[in-house]
PDB file of N, CA and C in Angstrom:
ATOM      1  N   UNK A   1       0.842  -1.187   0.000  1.00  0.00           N
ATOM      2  CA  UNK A   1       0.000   0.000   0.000  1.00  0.00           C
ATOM      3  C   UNK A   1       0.884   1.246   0.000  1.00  0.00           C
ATOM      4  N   UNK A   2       0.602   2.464  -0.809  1.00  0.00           N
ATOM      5  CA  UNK A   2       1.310   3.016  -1.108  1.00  0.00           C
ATOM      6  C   UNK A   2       0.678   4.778   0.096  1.00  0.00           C
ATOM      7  N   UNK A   3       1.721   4.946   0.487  1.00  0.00           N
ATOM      8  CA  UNK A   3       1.307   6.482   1.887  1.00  0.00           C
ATOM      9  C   UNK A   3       1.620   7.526   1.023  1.00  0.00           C
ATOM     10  N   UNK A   4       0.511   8.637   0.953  1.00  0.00           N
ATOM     11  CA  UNK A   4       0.726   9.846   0.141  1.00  0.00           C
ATOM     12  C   UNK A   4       2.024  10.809   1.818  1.00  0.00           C
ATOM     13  N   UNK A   5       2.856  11.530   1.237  1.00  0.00           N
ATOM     14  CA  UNK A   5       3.581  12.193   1.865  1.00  0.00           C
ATOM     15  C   UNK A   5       3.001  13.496   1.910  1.00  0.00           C
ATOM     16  N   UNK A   6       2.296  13.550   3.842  1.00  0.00           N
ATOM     17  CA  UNK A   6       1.386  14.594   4.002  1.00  0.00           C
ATOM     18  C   UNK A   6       3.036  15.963   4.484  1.00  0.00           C
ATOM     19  N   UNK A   7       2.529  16.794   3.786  1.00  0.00           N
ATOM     20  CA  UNK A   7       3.730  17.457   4.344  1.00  0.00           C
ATOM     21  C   UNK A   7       3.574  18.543   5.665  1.00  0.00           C
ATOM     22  N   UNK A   8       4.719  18.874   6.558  1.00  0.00           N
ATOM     23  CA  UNK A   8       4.535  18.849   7.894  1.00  0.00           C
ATOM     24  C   UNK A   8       4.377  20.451   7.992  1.00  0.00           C
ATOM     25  N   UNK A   9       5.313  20.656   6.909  1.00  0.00           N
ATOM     26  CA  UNK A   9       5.614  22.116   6.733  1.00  0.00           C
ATOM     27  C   UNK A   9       5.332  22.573   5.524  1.00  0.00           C
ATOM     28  N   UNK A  10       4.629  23.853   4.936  1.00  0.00           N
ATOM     29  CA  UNK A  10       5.008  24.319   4.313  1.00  0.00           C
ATOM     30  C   UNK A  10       5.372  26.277   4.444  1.00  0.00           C
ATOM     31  N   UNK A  11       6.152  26.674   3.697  1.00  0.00           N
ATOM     32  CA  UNK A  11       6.110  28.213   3.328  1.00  0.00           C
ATOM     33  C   UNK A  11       6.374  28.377   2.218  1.00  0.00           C
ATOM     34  N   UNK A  12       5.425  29.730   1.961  1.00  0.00           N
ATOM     35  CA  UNK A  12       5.594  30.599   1.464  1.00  0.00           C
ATOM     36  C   UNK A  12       7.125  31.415   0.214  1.00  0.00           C
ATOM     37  N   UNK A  13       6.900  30.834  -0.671  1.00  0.00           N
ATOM     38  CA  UNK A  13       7.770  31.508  -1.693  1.00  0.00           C
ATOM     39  C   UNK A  13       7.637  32.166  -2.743  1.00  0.00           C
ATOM     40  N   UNK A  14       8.488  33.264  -2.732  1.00  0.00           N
ATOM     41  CA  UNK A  14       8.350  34.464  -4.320  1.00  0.00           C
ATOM     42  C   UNK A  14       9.155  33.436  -5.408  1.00  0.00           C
ATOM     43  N   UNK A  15       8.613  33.138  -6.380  1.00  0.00           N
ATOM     44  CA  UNK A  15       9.201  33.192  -7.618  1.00  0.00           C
ATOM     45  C   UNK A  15       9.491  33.734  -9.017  1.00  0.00           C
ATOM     46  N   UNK A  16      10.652  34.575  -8.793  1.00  0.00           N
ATOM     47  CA  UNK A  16      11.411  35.226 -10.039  1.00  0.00           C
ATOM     48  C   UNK A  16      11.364  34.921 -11.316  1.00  0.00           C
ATOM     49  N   UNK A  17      11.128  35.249 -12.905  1.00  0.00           N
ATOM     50  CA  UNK A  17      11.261  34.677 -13.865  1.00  0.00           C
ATOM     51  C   UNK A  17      12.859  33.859 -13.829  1.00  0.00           C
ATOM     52  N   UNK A  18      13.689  34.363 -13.347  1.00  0.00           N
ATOM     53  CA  UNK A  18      14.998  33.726 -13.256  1.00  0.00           C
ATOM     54  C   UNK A  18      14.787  32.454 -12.812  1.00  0.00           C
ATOM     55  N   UNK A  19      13.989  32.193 -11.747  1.00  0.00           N
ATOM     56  CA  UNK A  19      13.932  30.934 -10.699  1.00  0.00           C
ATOM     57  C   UNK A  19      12.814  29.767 -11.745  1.00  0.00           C
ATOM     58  N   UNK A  20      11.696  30.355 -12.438  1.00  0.00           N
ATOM     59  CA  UNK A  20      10.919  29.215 -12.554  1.00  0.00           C
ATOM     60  C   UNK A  20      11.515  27.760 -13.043  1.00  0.00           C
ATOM     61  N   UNK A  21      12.262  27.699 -13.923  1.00  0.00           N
ATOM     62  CA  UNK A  21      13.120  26.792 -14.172  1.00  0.00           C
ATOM     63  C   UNK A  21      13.393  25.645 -12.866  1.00  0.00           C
ATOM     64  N   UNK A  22      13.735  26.558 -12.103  1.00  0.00           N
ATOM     65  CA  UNK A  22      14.509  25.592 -10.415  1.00  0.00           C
ATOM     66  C   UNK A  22      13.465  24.468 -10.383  1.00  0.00           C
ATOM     67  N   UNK A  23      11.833  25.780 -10.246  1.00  0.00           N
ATOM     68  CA  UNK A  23      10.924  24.791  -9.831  1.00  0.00           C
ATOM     69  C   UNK A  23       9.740  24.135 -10.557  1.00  0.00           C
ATOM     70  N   UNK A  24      10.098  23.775 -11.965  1.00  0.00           N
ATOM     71  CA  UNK A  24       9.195  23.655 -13.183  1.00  0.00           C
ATOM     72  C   UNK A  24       8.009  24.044 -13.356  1.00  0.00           C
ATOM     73  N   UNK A  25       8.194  25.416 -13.042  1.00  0.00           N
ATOM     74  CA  UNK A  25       6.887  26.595 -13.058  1.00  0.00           C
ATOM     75  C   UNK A  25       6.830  27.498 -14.640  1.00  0.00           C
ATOM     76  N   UNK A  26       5.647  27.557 -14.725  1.00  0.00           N
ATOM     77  CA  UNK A  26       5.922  28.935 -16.492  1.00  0.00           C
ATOM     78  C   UNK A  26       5.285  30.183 -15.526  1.00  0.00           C
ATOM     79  N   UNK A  27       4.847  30.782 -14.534  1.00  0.00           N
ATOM     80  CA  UNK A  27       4.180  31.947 -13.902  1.00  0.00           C
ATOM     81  C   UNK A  27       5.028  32.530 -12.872  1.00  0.00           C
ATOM     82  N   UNK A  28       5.299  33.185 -12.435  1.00  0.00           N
ATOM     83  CA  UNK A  28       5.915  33.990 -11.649  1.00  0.00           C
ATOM     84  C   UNK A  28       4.764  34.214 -10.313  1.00  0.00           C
ATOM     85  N   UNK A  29       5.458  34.215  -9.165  1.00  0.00           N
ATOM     86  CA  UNK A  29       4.265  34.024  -7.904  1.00  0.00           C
ATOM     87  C   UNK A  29       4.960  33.666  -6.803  1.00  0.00           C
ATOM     88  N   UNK A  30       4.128  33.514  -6.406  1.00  0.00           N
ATOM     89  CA  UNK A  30       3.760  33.280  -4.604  1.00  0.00           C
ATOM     90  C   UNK A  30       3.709  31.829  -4.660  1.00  0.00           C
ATOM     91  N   UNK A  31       4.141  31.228  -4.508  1.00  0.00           N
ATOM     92  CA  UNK A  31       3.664  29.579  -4.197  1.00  0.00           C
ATOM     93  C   UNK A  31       4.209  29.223  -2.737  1.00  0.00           C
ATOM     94  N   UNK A  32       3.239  27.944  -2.263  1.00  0.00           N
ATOM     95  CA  UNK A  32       3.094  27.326  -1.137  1.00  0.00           C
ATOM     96  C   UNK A  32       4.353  26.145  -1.585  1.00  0.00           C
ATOM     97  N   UNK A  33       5.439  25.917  -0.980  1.00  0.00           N
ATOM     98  CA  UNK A  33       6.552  24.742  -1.172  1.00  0.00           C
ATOM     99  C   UNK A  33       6.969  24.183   0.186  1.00  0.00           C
ATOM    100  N   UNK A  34       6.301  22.765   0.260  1.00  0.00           N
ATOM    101  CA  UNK A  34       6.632  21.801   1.580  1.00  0.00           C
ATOM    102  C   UNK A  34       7.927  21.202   1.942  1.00  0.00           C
ATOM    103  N   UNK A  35       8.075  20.916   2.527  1.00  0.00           N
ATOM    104  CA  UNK A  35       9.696  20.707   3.164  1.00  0.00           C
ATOM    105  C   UNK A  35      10.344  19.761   2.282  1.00  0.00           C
ATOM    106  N   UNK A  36       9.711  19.096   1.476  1.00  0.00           N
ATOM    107  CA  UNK A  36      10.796  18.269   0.523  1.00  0.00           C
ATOM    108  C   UNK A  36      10.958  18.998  -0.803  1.00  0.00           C
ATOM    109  N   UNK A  37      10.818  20.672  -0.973  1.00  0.00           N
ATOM    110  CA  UNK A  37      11.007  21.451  -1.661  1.00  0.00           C
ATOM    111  C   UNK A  37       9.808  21.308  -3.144  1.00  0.00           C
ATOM    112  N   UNK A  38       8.671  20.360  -2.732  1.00  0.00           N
ATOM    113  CA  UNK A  38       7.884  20.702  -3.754  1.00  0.00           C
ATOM    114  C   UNK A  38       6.576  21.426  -3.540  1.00  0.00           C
ATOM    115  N   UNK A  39       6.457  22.226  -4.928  1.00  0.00           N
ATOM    116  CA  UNK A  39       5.394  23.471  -4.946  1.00  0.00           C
ATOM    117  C   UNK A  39       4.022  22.682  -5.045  1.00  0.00           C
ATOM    118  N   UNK A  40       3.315  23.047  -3.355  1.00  0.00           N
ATOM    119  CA  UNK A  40       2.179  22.310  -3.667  1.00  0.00           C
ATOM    120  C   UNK A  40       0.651  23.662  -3.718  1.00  0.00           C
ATOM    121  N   UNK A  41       0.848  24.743  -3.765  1.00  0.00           N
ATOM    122  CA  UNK A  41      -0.079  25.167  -4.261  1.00  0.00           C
ATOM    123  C   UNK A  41       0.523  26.402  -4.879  1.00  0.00           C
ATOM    124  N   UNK A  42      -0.467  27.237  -5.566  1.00  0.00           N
ATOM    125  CA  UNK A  42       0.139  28.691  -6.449  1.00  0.00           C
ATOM    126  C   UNK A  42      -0.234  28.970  -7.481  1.00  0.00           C
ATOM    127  N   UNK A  43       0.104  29.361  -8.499  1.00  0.00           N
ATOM    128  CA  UNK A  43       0.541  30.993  -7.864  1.00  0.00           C
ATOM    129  C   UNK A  43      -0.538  31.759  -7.205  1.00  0.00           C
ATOM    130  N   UNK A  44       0.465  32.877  -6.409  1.00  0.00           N
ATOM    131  CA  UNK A  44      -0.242  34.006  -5.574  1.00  0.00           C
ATOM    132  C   UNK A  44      -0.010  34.802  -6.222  1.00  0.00           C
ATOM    133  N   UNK A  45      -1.168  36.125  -6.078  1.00  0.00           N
ATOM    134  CA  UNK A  45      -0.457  37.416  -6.369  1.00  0.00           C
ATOM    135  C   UNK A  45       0.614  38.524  -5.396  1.00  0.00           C
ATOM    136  N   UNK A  46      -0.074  37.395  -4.289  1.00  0.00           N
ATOM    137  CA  UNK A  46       0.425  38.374  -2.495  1.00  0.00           C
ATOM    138  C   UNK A  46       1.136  37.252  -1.723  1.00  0.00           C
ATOM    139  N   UNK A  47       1.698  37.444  -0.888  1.00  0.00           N
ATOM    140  CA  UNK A  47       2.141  36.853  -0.064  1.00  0.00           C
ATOM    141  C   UNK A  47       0.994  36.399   1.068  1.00  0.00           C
ATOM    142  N   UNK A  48       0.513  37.608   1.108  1.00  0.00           N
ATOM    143  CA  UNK A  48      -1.160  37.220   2.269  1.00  0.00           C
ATOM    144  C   UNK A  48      -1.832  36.384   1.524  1.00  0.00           C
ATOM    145  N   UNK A  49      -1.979  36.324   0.310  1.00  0.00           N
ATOM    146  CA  UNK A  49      -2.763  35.313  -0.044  1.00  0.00           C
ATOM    147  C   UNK A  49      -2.178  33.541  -0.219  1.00  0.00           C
ATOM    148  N   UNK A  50      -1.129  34.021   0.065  1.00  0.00           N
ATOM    149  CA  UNK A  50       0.147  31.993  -0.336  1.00  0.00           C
ATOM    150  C   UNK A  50      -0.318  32.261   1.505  1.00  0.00           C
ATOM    151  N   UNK A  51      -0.217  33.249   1.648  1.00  0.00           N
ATOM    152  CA  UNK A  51      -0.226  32.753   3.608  1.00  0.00           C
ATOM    153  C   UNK A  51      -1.624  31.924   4.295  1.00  0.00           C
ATOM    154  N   UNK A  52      -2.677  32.982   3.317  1.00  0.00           N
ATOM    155  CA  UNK A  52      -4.050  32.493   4.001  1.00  0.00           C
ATOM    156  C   UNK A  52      -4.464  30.877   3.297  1.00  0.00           C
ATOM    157  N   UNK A  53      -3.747  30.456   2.133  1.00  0.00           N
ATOM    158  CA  UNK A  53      -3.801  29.109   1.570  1.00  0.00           C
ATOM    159  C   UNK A  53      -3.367  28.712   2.103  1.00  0.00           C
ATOM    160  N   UNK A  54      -2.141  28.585   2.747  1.00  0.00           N
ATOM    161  CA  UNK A  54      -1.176  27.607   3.564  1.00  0.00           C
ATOM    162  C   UNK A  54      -2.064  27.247   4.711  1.00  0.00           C
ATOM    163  N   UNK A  55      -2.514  28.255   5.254  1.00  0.00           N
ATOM    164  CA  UNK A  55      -3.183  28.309   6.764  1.00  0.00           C
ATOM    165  C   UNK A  55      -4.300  26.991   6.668  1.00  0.00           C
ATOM    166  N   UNK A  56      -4.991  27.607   5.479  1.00  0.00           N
ATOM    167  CA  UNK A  56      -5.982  26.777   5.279  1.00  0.00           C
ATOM    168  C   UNK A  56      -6.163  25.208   4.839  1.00  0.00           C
ATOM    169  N   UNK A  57      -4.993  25.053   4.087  1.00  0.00           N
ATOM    170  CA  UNK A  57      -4.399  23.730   3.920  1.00  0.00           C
ATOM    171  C   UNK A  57      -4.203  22.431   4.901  1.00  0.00           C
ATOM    172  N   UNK A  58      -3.313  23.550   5.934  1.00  0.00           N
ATOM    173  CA  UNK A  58      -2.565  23.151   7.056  1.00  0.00           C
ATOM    174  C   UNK A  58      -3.607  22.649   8.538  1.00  0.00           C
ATOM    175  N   UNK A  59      -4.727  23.585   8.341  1.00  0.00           N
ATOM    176  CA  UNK A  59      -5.693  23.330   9.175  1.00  0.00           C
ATOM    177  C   UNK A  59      -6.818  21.844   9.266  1.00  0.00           C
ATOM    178  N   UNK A  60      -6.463  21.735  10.430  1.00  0.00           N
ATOM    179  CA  UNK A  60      -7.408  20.205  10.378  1.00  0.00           C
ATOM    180  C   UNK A  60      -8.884  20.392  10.089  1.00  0.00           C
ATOM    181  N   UNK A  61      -9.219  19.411   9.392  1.00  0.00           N
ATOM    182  CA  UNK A  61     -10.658  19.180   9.261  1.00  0.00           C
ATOM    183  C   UNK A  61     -11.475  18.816   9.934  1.00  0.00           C
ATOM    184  N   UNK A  62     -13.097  19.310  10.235  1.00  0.00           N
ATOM    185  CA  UNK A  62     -13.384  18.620  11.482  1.00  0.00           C
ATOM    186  C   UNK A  62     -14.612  18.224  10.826  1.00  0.00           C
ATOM    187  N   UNK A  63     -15.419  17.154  10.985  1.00  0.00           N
ATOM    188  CA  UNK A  63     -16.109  16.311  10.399  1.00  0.00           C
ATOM    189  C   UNK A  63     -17.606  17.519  10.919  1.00  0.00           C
ATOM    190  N   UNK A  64     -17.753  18.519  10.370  1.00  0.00           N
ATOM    191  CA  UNK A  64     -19.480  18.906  10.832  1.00  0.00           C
ATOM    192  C   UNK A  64     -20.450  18.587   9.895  1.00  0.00           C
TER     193      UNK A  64
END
């Protein structure tokens, strides 16, 4: 059986047209990147907004 890798951490990163390459992106942004350095949500236009996704990501679900 195969375990999806929930990640523990993530933040918040700007990406440069210089950088998309690094992270096989074509948009320039804000993206959410988890501790094994992959971009799991994005682009942002703001940083408040990669912040309030992360938050929301990160937050447990509660069965109502």
């Amino acid at each position: 059986m195969l375990s999806m890798h929930i990640p523990e951490d993530l933040i918040a990163v700007h990406v440069p047209t210089e950088d998309l390459g690094d992270y096989n992106l074509t948009q320039t942004g804000w993206y959410a990147v988890d501790d094994g350095g992959k971009v799991v949500l994005g682009p942002f236009e703001s940083l408040a907004q990669c912040d309030r996704a992360i938050r929301e990501r990160l937050q447990p679900t509660t069965g109502v």
